[in-house]
Protein backbone atom coordinates (compact mmCIF):
# COMPACT_ATOMS: atom_id res chain seq x y z
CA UNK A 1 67.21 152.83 50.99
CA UNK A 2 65.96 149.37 52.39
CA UNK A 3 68.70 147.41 50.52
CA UNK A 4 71.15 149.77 52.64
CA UNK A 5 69.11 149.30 55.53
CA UNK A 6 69.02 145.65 55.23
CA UNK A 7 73.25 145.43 54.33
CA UNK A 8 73.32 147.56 57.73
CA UNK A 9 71.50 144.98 60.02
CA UNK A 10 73.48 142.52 58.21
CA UNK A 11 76.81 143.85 59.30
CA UNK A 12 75.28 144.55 62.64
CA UNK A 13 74.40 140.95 62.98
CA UNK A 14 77.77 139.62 61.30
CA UNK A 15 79.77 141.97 63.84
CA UNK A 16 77.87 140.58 66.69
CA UNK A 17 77.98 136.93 65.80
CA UNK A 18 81.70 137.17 65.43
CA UNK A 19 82.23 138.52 68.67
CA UNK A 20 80.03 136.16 70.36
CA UNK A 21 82.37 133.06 68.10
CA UNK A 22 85.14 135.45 69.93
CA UNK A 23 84.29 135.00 73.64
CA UNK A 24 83.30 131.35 72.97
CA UNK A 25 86.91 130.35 71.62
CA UNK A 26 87.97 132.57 75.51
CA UNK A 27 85.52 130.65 77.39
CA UNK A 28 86.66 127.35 75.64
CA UNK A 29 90.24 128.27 76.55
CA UNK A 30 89.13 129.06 79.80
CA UNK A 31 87.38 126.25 80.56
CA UNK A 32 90.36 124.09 79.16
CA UNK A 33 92.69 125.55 81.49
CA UNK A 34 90.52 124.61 84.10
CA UNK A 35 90.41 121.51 83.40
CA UNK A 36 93.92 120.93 83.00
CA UNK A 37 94.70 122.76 86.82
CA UNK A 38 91.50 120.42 88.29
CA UNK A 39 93.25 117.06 86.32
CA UNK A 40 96.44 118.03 87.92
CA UNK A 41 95.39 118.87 91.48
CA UNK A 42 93.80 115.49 91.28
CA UNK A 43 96.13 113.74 90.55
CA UNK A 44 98.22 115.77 93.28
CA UNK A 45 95.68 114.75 95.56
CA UNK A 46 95.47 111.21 95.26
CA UNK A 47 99.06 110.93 95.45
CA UNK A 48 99.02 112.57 98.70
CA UNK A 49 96.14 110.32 99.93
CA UNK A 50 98.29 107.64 98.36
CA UNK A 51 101.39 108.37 100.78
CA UNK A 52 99.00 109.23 103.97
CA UNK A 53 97.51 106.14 103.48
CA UNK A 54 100.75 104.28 102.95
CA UNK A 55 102.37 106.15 106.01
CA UNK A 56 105.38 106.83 103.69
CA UNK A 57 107.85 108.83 105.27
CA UNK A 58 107.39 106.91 108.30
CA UNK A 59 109.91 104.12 109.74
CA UNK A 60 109.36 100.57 108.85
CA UNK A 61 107.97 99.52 112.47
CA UNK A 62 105.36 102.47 113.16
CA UNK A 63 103.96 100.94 109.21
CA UNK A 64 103.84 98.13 110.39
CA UNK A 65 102.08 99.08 113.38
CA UNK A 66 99.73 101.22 112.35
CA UNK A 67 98.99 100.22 109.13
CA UNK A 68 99.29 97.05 109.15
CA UNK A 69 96.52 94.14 108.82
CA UNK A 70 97.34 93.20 112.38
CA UNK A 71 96.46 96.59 114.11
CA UNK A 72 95.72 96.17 117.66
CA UNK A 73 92.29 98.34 118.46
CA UNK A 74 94.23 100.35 121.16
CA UNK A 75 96.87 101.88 118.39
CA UNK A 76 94.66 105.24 117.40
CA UNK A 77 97.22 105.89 114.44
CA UNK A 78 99.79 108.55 114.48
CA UNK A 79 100.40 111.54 116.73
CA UNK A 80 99.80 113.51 113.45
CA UNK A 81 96.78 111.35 112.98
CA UNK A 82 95.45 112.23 116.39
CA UNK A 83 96.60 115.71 117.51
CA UNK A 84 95.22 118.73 115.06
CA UNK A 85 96.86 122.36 115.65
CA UNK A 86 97.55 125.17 113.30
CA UNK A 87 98.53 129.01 113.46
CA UNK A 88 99.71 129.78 117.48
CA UNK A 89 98.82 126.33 118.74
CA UNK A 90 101.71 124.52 115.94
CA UNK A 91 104.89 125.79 117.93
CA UNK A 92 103.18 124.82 121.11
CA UNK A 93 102.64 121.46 119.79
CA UNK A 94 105.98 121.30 118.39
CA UNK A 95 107.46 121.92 121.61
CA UNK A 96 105.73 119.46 123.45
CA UNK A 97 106.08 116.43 121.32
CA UNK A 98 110.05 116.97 120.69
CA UNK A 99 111.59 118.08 117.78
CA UNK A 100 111.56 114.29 115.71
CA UNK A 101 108.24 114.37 116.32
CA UNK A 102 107.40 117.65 114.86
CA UNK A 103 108.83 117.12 111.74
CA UNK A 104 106.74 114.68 110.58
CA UNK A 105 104.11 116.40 111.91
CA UNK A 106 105.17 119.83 109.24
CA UNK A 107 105.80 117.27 106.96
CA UNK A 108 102.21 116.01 107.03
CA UNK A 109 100.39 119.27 106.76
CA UNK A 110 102.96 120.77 104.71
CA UNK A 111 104.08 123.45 107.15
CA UNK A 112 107.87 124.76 107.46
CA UNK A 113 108.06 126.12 111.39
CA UNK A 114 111.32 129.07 111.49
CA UNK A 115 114.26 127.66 113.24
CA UNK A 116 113.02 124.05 112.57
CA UNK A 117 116.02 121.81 112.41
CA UNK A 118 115.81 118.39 110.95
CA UNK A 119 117.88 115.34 112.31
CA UNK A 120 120.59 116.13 110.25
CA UNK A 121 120.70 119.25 110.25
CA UNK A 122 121.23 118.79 114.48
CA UNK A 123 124.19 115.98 113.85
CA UNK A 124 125.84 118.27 111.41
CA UNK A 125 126.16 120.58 114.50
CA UNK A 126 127.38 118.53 116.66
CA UNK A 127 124.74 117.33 118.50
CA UNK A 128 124.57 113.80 119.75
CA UNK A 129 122.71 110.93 117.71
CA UNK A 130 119.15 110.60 118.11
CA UNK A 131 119.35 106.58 119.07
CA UNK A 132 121.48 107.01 121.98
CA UNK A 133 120.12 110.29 122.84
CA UNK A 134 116.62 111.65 124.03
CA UNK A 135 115.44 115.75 124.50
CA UNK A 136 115.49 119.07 122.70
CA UNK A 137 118.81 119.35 121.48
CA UNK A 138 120.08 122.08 123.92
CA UNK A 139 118.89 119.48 126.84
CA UNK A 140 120.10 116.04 125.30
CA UNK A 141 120.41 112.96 127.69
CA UNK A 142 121.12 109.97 127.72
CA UNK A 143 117.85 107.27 127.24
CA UNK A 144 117.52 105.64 130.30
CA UNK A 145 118.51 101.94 130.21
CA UNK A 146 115.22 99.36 130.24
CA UNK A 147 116.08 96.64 133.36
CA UNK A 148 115.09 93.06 132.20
């Protein structure tokens, strides 16, 4: 009777172990996992600080003004860098700075607006260059001329 007993606890205690062994080897997959996703957002995110702090995307002269060595104190940064709107205030925003304008601005926070068209996208339509032009697209004229 007590050597049965005793092989009893010991397959009672051999069961348990091996399903504790189990949900370590799950947790160490788990954790793994995590790991991997945390490495990789990382490295996601310091490539995005990488370009924001680079001001890639932008055209050669606003780099050069705003990040470069020789930034006058008066030059904030960016319209993106100043102006922050999301959810019902974006399209508002959008409207008011022009459309070139917003599209760096859903570039930089990674939003897609509906109906948003890119430069491109407006000369493939027809509509007039943006260096000769100025306004919305439906209300294009021409830039007025500086006088000397």
């Amino acid at each position: 009777m007590d050597v049965e007993r005793a092989q009893a606890q010991v397959d009672l205690k051999t069961r348990s172990i091996t399903e504790i062994e189990a949900r370590i080897r799950e947790h160490d997959e788990s954790e793994k996992k995590i790991r991997e996703e945390h490495a990789a957002l990382e490295s996601r995110r310091a490539t995005l600080q990488e370009l924001k702090d680079k001001y890639e995307g932008y055209d050669e002269s606003v780099r050069s003004l705003v990040a470069g060595p020789t930034r006058p104190e008066r030059i904030l940064g960016t319209v993106g860098d100043v102006l922050h709107a999301s959810g019902d205030w974006l399209p508002a925003l959008e409207a008011s700075l022009g459309e070139g304008r917003a599209v760096h601005r859903r570039r930089a926070y990674g939003c897609r607006a509906e109906g948003a068209a890119h430069p491109w996208k407006r000369a493939a339509a027809g509509a007039p260059p943006s260096s000769r032009w100025t306004g919305s697209p439906g209300r294009a004229r021409p830039r007025s001329r500086r006088r000397s």
